[in-house]
N, C-alpha and C. Protein backbone atom coordinates (compact mmCIF):
# COMPACT_ATOMS: atom_id res chain seq x y z
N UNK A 1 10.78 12.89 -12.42
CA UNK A 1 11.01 14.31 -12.45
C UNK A 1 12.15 14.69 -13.37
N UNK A 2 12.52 13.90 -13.55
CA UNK A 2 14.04 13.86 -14.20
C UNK A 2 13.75 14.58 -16.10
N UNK A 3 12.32 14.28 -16.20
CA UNK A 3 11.86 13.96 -17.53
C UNK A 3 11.20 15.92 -17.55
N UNK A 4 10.87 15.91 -16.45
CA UNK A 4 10.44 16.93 -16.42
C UNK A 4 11.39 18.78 -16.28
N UNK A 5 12.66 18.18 -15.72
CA UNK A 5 13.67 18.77 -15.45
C UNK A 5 14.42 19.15 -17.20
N UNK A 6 14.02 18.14 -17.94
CA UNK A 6 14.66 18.26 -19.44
C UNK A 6 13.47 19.47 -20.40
N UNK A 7 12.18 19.85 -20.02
CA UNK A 7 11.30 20.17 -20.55
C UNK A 7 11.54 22.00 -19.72
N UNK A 8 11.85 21.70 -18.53
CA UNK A 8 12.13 23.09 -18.46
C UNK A 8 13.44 23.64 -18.31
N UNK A 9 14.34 22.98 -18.91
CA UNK A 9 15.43 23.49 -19.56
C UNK A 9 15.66 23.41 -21.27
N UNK A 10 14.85 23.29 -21.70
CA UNK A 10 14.85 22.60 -23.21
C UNK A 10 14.18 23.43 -23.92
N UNK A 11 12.61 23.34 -23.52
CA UNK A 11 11.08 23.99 -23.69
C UNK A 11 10.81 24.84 -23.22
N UNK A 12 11.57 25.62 -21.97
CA UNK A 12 10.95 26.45 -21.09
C UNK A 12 9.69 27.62 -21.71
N UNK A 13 9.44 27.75 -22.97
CA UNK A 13 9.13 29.01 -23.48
C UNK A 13 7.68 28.27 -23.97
N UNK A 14 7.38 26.97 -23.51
CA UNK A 14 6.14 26.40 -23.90
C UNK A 14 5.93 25.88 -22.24
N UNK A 15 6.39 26.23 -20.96
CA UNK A 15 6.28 26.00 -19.88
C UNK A 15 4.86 25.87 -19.48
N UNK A 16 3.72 25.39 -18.89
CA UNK A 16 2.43 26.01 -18.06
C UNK A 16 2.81 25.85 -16.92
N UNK A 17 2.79 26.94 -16.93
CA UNK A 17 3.12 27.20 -14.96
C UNK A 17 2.00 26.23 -14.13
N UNK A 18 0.92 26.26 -14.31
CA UNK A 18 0.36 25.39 -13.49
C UNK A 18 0.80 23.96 -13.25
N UNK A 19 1.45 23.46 -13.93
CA UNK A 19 1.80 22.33 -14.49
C UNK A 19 3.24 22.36 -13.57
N UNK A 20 3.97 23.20 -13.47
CA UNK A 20 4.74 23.33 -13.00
C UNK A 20 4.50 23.76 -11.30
N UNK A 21 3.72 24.30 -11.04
CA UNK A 21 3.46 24.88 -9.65
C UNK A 21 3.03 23.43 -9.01
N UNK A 22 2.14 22.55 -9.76
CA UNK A 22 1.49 21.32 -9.67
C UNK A 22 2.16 20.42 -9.35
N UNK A 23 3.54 20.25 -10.34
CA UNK A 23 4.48 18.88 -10.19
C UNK A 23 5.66 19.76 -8.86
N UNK A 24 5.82 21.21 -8.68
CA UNK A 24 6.16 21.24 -6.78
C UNK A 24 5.62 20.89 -6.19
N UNK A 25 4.48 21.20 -5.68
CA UNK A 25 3.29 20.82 -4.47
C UNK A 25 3.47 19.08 -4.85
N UNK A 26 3.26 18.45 -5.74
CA UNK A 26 3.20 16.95 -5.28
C UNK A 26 4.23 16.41 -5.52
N UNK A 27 4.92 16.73 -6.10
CA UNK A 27 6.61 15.95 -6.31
C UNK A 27 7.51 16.73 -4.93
N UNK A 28 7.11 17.02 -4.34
CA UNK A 28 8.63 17.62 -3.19
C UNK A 28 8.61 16.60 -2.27
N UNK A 29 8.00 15.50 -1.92
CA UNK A 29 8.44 14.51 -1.54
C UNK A 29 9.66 13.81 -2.08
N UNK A 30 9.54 13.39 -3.40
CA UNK A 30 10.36 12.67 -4.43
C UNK A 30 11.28 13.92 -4.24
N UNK A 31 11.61 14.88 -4.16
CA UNK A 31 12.83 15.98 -4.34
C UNK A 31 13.82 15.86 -2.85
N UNK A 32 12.75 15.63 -1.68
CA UNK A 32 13.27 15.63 -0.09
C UNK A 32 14.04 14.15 -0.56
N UNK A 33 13.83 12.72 -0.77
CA UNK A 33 13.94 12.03 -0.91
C UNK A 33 15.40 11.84 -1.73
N UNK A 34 15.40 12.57 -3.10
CA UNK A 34 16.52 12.76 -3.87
C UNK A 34 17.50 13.28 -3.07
N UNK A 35 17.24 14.63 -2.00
CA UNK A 35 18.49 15.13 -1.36
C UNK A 35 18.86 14.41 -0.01
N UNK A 36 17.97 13.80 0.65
CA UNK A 36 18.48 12.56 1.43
C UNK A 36 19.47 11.47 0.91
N UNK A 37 18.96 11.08 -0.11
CA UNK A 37 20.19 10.30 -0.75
C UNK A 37 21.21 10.90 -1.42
N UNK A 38 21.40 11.95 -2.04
CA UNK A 38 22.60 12.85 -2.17
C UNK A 38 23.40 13.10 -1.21
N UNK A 39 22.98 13.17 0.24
CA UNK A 39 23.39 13.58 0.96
C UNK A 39 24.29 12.54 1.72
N UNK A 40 23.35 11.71 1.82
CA UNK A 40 23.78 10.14 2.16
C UNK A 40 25.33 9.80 1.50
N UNK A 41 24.65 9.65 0.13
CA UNK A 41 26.06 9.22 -0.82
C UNK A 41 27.74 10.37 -0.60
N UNK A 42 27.13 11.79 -0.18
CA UNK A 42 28.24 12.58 -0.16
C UNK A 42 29.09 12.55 0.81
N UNK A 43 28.60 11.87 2.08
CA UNK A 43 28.88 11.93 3.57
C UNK A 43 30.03 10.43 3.32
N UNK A 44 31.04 11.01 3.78
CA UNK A 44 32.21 9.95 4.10
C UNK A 44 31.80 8.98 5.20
N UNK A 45 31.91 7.74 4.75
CA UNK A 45 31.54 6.84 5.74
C UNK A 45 33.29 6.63 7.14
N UNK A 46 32.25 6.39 8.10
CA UNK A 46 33.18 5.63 9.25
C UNK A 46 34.35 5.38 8.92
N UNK A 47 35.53 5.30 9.51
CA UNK A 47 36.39 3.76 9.27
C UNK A 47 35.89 2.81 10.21
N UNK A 48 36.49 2.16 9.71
CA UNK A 48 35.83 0.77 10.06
C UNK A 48 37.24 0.03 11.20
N UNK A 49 36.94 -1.04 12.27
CA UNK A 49 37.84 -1.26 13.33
C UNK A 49 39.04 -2.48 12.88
N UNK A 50 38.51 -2.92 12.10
CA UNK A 50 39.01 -4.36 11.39
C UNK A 50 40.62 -4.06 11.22
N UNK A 51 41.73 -4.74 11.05
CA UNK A 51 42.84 -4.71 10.50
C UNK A 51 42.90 -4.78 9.29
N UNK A 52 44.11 -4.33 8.51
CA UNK A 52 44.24 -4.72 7.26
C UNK A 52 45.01 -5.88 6.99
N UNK A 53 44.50 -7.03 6.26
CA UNK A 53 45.69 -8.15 6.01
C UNK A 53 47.00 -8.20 5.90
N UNK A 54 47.80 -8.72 6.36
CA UNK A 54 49.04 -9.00 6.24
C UNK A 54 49.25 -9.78 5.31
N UNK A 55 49.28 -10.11 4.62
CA UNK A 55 49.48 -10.18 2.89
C UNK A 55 50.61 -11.47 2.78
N UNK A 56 50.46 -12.38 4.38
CA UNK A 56 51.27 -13.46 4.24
C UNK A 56 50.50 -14.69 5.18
N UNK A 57 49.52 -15.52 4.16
CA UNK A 57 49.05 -16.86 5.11
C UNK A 57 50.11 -17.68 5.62
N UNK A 58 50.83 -18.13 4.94
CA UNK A 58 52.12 -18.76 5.22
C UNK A 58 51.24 -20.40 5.04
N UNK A 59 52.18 -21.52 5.18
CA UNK A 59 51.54 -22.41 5.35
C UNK A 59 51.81 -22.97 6.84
């Protein structure tokens, strides 16, 4: 979609709407999918329970 996203910002004035109405109806899977993982990636993870090293093994 990515390819297609460049054609209607680029080309828009050679657009076919059908073509476009076409790649919504079957690409909004691939779009739900993109904002699941956007969403994913934006969301601050946990901390975590572990300690942080003390920065001395010693022997």
């Amino acid at each position: 979609m990515a390819g297609f996203r460049n054609v209607l910002v680029h080309a828009y004035d050679d657009v076919d709407l059908e073509i476009v109405y076409h790649a919504l109806r079957e690409g909004i899977d691939d779009l739900e999918a993109f904002g699941r993982i956007a969403v994913r990636r934006m969301t601050p993870t946990a901390p975590t329970d572990r300690k942080p090293p003390t920065g001395d093994s010693g022997p």
